[in-house]
Protein backbone atom coordinates (compact mmCIF):
# COMPACT_ATOMS: atom_id res chain seq x y z
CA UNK A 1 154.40 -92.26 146.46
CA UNK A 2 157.62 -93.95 144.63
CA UNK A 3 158.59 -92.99 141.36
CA UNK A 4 159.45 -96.35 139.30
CA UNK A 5 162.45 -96.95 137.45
CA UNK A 6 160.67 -96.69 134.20
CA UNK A 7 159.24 -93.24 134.57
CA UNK A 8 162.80 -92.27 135.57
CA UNK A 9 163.88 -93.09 132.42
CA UNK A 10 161.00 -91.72 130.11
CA UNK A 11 161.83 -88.44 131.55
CA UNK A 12 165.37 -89.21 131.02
CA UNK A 13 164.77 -89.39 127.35
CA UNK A 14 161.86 -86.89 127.05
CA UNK A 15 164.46 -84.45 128.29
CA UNK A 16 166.95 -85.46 126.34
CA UNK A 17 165.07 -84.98 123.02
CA UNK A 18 164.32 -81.38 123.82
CA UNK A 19 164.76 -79.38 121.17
CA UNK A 20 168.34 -77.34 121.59
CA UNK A 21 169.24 -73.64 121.51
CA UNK A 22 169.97 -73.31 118.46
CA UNK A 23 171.57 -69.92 119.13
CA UNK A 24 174.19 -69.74 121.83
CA UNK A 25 176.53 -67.35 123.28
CA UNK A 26 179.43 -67.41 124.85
CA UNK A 27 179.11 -65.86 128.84
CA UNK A 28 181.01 -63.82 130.52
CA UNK A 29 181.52 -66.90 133.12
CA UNK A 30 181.98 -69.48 130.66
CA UNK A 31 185.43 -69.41 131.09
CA UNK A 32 186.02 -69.63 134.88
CA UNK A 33 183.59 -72.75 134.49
CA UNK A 34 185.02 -75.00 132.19
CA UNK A 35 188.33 -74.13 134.29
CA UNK A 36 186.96 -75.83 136.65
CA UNK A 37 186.20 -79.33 134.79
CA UNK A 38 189.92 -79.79 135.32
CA UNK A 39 189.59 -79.94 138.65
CA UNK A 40 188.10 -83.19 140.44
CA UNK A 41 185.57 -81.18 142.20
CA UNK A 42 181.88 -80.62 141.96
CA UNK A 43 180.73 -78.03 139.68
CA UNK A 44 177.95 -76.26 141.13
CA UNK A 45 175.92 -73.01 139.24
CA UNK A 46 173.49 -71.08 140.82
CA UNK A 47 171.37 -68.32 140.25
CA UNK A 48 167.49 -66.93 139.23
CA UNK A 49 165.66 -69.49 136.77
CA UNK A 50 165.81 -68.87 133.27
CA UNK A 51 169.27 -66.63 133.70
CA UNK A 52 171.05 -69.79 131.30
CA UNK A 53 172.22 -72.21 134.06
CA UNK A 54 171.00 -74.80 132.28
CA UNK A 55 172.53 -73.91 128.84
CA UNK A 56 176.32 -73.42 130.43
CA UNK A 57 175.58 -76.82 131.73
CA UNK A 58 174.40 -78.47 128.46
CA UNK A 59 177.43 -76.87 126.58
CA UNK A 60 179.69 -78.16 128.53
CA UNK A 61 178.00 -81.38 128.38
CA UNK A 62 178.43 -81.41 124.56
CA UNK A 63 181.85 -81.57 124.60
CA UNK A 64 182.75 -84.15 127.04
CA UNK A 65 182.89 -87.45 125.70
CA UNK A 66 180.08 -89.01 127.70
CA UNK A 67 177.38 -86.80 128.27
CA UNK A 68 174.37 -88.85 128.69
CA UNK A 69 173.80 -88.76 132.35
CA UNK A 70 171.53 -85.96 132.63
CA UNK A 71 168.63 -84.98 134.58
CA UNK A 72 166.57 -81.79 135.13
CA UNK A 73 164.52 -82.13 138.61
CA UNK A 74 162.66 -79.16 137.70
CA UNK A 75 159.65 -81.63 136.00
CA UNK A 76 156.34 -82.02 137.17
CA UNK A 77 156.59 -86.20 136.53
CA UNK A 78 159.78 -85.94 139.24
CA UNK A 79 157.50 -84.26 141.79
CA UNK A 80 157.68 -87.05 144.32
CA UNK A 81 161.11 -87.90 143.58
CA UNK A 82 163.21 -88.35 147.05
CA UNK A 83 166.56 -89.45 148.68
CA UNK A 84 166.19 -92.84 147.66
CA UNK A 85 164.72 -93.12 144.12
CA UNK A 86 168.79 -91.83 143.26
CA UNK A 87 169.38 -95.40 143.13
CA UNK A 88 166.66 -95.74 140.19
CA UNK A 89 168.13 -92.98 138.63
CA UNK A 90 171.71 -94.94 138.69
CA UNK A 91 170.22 -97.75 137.36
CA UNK A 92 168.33 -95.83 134.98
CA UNK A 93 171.32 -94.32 133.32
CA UNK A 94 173.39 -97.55 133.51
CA UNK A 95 170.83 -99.89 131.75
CA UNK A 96 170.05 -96.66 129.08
CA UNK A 97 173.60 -95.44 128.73
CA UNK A 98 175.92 -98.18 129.55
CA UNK A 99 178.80 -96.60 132.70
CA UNK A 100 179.65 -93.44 132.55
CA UNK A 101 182.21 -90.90 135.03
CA UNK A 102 179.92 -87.28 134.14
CA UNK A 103 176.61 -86.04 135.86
CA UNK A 104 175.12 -83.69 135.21
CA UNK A 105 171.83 -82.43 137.60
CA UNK A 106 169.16 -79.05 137.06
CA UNK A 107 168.00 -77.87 139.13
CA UNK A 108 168.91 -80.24 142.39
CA UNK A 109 167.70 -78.38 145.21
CA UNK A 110 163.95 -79.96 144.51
CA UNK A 111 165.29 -83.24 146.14
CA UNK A 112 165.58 -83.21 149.49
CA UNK A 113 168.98 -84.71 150.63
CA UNK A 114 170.57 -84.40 147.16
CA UNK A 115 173.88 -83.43 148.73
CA UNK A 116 174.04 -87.01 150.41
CA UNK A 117 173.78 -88.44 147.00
CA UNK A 118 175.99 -86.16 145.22
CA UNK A 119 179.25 -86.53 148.16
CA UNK A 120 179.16 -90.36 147.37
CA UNK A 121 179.59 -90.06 143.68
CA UNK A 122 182.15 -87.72 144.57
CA UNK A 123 183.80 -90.30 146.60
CA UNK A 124 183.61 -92.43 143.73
CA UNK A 125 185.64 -90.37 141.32
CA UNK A 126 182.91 -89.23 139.54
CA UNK A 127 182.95 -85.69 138.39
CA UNK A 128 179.13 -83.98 138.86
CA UNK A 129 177.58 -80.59 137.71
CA UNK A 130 174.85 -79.08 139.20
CA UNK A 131 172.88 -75.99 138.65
CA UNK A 132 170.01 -74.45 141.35
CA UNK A 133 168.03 -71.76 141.88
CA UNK A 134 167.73 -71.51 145.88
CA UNK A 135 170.78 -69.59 147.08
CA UNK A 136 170.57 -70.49 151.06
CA UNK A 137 169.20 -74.06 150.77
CA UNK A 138 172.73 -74.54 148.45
CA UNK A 139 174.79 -73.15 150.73
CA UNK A 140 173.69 -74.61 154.02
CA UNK A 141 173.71 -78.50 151.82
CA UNK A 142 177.38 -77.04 150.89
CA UNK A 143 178.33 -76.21 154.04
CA UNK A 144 177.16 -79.43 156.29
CA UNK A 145 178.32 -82.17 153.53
CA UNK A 146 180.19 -80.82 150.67
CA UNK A 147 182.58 -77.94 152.16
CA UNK A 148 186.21 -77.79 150.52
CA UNK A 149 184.37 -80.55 147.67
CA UNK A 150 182.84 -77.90 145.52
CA UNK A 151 183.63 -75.12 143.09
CA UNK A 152 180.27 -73.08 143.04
CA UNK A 153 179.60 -69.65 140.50
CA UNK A 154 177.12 -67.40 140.48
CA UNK A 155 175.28 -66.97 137.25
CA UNK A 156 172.63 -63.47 136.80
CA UNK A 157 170.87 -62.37 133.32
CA UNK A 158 172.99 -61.18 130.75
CA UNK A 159 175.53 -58.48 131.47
CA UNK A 160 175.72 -55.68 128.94
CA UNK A 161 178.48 -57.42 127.17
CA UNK A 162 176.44 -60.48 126.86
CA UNK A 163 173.75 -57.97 125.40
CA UNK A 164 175.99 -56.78 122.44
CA UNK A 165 177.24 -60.01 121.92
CA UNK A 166 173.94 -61.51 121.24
CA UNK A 167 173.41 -58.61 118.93
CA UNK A 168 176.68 -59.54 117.46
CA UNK A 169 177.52 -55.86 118.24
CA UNK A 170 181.10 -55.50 120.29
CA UNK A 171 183.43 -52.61 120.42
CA UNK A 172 186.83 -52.98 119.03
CA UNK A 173 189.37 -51.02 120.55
CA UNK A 174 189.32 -47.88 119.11
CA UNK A 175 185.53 -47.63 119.05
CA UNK A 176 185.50 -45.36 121.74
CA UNK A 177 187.08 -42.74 119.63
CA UNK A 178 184.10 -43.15 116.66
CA UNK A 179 180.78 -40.69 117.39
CA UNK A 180 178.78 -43.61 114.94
CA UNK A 181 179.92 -46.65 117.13
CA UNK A 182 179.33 -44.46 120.31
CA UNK A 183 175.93 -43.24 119.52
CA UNK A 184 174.84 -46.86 118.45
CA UNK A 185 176.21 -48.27 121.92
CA UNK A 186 174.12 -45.44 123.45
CA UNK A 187 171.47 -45.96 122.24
CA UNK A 188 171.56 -50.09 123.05
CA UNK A 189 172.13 -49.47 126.55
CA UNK A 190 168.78 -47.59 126.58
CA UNK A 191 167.23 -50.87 125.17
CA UNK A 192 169.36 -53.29 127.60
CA UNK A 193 167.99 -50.68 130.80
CA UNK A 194 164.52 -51.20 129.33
CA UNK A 195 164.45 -54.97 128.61
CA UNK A 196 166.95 -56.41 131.21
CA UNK A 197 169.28 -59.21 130.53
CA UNK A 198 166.65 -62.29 130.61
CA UNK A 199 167.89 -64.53 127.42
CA UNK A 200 164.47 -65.62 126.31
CA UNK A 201 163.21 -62.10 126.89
CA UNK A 202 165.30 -60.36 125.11
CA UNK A 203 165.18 -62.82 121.91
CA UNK A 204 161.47 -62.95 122.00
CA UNK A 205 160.36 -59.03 123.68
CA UNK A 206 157.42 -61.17 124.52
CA UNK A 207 155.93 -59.72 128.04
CA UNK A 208 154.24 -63.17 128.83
CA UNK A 209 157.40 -64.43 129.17
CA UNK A 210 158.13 -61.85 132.24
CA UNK A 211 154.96 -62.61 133.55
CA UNK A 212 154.96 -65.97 133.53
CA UNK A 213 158.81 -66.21 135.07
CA UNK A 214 157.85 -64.00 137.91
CA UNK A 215 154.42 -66.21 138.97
CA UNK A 216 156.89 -69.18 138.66
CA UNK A 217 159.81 -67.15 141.04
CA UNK A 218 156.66 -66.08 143.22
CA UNK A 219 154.83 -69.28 143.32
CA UNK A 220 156.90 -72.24 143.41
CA UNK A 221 159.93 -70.82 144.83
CA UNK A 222 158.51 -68.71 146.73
CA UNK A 223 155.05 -69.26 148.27
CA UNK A 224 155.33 -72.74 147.73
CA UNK A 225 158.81 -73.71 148.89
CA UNK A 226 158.41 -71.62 152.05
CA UNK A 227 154.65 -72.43 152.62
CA UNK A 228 153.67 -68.95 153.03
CA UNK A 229 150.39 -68.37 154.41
CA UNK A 230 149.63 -64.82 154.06
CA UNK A 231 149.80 -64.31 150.01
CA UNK A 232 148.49 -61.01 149.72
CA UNK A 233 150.82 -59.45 152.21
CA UNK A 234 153.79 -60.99 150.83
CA UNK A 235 153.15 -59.90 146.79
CA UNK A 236 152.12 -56.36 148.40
CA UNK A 237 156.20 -56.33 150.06
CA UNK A 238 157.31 -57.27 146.93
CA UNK A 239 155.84 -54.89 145.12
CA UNK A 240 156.47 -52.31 147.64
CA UNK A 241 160.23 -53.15 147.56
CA UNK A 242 160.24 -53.10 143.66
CA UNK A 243 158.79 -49.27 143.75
CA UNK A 244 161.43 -48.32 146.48
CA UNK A 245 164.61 -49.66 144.68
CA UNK A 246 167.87 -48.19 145.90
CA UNK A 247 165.72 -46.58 148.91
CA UNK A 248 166.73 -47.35 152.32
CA UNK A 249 164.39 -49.25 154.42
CA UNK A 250 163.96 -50.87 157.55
CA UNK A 251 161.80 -53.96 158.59
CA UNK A 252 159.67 -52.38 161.27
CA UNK A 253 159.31 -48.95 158.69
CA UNK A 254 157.78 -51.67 156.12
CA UNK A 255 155.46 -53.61 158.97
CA UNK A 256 153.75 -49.67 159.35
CA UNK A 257 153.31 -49.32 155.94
CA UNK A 258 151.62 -52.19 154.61
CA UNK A 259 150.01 -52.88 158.24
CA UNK A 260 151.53 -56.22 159.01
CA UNK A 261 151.58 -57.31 162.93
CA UNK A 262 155.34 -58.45 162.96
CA UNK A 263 158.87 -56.78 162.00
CA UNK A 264 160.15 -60.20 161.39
CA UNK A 265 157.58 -61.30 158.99
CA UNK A 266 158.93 -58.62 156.98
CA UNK A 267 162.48 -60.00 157.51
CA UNK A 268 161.48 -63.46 157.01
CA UNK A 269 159.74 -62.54 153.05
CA UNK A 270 162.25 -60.92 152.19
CA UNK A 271 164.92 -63.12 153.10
CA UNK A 272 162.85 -65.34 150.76
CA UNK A 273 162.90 -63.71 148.06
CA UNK A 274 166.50 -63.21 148.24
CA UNK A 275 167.29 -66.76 148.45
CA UNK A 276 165.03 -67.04 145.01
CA UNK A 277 167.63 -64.31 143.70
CA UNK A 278 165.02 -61.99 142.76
CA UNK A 279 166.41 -59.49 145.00
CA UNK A 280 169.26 -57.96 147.19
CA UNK A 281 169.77 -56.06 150.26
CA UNK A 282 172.56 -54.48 151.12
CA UNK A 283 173.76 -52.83 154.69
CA UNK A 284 174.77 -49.37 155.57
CA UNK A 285 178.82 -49.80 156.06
CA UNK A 286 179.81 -49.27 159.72
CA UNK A 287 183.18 -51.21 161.53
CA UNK A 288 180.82 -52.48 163.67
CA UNK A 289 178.81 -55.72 162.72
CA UNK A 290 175.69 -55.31 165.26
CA UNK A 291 175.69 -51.54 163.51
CA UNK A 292 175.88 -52.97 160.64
CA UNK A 293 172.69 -55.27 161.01
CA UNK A 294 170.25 -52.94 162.41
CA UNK A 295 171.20 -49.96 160.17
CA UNK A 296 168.37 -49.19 157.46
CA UNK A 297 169.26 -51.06 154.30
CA UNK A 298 168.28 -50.84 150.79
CA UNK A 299 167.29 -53.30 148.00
CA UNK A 300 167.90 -53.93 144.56
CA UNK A 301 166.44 -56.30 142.00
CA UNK A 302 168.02 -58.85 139.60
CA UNK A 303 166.89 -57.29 136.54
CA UNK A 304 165.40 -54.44 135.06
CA UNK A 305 163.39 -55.86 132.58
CA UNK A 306 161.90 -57.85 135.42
CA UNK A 307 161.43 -54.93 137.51
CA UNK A 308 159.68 -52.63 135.08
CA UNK A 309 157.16 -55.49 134.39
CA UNK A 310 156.15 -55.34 137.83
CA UNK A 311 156.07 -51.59 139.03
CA UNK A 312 155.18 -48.76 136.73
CA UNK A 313 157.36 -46.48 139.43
CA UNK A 314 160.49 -48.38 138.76
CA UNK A 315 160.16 -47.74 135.14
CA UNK A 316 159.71 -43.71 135.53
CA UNK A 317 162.56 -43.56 137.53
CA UNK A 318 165.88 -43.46 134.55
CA UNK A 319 168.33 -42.57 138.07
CA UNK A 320 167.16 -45.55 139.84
CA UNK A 321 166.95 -48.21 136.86
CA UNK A 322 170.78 -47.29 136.08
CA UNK A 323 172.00 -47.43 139.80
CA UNK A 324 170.29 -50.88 139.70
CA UNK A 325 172.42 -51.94 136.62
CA UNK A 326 175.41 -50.57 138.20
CA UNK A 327 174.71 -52.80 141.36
CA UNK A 328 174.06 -55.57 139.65
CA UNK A 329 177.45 -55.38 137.35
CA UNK A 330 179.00 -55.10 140.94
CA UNK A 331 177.65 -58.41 141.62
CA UNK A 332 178.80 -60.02 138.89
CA UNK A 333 182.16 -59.12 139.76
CA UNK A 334 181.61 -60.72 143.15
CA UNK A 335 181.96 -57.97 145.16
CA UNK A 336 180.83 -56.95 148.78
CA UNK A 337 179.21 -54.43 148.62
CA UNK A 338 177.73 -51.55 151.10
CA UNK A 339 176.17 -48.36 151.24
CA UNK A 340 177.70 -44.67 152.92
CA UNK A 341 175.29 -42.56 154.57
CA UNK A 342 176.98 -39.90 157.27
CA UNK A 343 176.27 -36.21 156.40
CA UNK A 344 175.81 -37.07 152.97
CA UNK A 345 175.53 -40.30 151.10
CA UNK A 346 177.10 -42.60 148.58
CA UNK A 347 175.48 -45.02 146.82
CA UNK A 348 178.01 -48.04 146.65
CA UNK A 349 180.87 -49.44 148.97
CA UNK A 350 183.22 -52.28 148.03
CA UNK A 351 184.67 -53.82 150.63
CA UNK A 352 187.63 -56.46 149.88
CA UNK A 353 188.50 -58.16 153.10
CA UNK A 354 188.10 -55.63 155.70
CA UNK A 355 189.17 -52.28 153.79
CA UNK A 356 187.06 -50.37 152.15
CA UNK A 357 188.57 -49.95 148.45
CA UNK A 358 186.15 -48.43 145.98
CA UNK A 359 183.65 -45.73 146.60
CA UNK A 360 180.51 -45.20 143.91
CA UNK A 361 177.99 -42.56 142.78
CA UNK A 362 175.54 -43.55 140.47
CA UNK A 363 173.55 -40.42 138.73
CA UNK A 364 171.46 -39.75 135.50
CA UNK A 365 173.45 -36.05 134.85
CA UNK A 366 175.76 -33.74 136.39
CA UNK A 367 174.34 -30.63 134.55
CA UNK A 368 171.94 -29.89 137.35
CA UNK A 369 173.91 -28.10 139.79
CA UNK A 370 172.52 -28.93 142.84
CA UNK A 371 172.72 -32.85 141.82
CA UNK A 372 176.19 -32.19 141.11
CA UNK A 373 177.37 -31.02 144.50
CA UNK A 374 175.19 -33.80 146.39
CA UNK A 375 177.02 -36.16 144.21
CA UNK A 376 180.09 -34.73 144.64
CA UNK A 377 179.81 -34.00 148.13
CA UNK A 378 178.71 -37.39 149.19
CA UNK A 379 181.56 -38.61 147.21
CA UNK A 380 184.58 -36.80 148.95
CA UNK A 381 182.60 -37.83 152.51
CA UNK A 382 183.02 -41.07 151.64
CA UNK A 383 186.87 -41.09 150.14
CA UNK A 384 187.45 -39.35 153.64
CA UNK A 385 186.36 -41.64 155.79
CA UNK A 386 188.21 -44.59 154.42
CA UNK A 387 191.02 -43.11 153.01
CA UNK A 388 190.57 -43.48 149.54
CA UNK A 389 192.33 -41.06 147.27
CA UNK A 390 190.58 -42.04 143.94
CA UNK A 391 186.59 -43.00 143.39
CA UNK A 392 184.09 -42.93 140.71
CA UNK A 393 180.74 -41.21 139.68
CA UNK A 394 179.02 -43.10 136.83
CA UNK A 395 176.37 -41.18 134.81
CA UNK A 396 174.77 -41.68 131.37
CA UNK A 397 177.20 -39.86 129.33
CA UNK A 398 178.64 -36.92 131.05
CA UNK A 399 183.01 -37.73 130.90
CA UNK A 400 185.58 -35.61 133.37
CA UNK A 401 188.09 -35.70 136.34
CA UNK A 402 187.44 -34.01 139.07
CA UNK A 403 189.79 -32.99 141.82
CA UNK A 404 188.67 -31.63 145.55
CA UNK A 405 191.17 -31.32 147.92
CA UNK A 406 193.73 -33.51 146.27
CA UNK A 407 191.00 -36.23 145.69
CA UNK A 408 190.47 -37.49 142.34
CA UNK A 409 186.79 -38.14 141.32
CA UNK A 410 186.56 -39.86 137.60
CA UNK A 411 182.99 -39.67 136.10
CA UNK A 412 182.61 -41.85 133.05
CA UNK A 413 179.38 -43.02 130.97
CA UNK A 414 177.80 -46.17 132.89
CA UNK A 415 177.59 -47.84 129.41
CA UNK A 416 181.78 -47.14 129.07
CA UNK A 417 182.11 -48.94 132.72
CA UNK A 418 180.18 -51.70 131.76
CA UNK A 419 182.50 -52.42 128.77
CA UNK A 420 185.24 -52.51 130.72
């Protein structure tokens, strides 16, 4: 069924009378974004709903000169909305707005053949933003029609910096040295573990909020996008996955456990909710790519917050909650990332082209002693094997260098990284 021209531009309007943040911050991406407007090439943000894609978006949109041509696809009256109504929405915005050179699109990836559209404003001059919340379906629409066209960032919940800064609370430089400004930072990162970076959430602590952003993750970009049949399986993986954070796993280890018939059923849900950002796997490092591939892997999810709403084993687990945070900062920075299991383990990787450059332990203490040589030993296994004469453990607060066999190992407070 069509949508008609004039129902194009009541939503139009409806959106645009919204009521605004009134309370913004600046992110730690902002920056790298409105680089990018200099550029003639399309602006494209990505990442879980409700992580602030839109709000970037609308803030740049504020200070452009024209700003009007605006659309969030993400509304129930745009449901039916396809390839060809673009040419209503053109219309729409030229008889509302007069001509304009700025679009600006939320949520795109709920029109089918929006990159079509999109390339032949680009070949017009015009200059387009676009946020979405699917990373595959994004990438393969890049990659067939807009490849070498587009300038595309990530965007996850806040960061701990974000955190502070929406509590107005930042470190100067010499607050490192002060036990008051130290103990207060502390004692936020224990609230930023327990509530995750979520904007709304953490301005509102309001639970219903967490529930009612993972039914939409679940539900509509999820079940609904993918057209999954068997529900109940597929919430039981998730949940399973959320309880066994920073565990390793394999698909046909998962099928036995929650009794499903097929290996790649496994690999196909979670490769779903991956593409929904609501979680990441990550491989076992070996040279070899087909290693690589089969090798157990482990997950991690987007945000704590999140995850402790769903699992009550996430939540009792302070180790695994702060390795997750530590993955996720990693992230952010854009890393690649992998895991080191020989002998021993390590918990993070980072690979920049094909060298291994960084090696990671994540740990709640080092005042147990047998945690401390397992860290420790894992560690120096891991600088070994790919020649790395520095690495890092990260623990709550614990600060020292330690040197094995001409190896430096710096430990530093996670919260002291994160500031970084």
């Amino acid at each position: 069924m069509s949508i008609s021209k004039e129902v194009i531009k009541s939503v139009i309007i409806s959106q645009r009378e919204q009521v605004p943040e009134t309370r913004l911050i600046e992110r730690d991406l902002q920056k790298e974004i409105e680089d990018a407007i200099k550029t003639p090439f399309i602006q494209i943000v990505s990442g879980i709903r409700r992580s602030g894609k839109s709000t970037i978006i609308k803030q740049i949109q504020q200070r452009q000169k024209n700003g009007n041509y605006s659309v969030n696809f993400d509304d129930n009256r745009l449901y039916n909305f396809e390839t060809e109504d673009f040419e209503k929405l053109n219309d729409a915005f030229l008889e509302l707005f007069g001509e304009e050179n700025n679009f600006y699109f939320d949520e795109i990836q709920n029109v089918k053949g929006w990159e079509r559209y999109v390339r032949r404003l680009y070949n017009e001059g015009k200059k387009i933003f676009v946020t979405g919340s699917n990373a595959l379906m994004l990438s393969k629409e890049m990659g067939t029609h807009l490849t070498g066209r587009n300038i595309r960032n990530e965007l996850y919940p806040f960061s701990f910096k974000e955190f502070l800064r929406w509590g107005k609370t930042e470190l100067e430089k010499n607050d490192i040295y002060s036990p008051v400004k130290i103990a207060k930072i502390k004692q936020l990162f224990i609230e930023y573990v327990k509530t995750g970076g979520f904007p709304e959430f953490i301005k509102t602590g309001n639970q219903i909020f967490l529930k009612s952003l993972y039914d939409d993750i679940l539900y509509r970009d999820v079940i609904a996008r993918y057209k999954v049949q068997h529900e109940k399986a597929l919430i039981e993986l998730l949940h399973y996955l959320v309880s066994n954070t920073s565990k390793e796993f394999s698909y046909n280890s998962i099928k036995n456990i929650l009794g499903l018939s097929n290996a790649m059923t496994v690999k196909d849900y979670i490769g779903y909710f991956e593409q929904s950002y609501l979680l990441f796997t990550i491989n076992k490092f070996d040279y070899s790519l087909k290693k690589q591939l089969v090798n157990p892997k482990k997950v991690y999810l987007i945000d704590t917050g999140l995850a402790n709403s769903i699992s009550f084993q996430f939540t009792e687990n302070s180790g695994r909650q702060l390795e997750n945070i530590v993955f996720l900062q990693l992230k952010r920075y854009g890393y690649e990332i992998f895991y080191h299991k020989g002998k021993y383990e390590c918990d993070f990787l980072i690979r920049e082209r094909a060298k291994i450059v960084n090696a990671i332990q994540v740990s709640q203490t080092l005042q147990d002693n047998n945690t401390r040589n397992r860290e420790i030993r894992g560690l120096v296994e891991a600088m070994k094997s790919y020649g790395l004469k520095k690495a890092l453990i990260l623990t709550f607060e614990e600060k020292e260098t330690i040197v094995v066999e001409e190896l430096v190992i710096e430990v530093i407070p996670i919260w002291q990284w994160l500031l970084q």
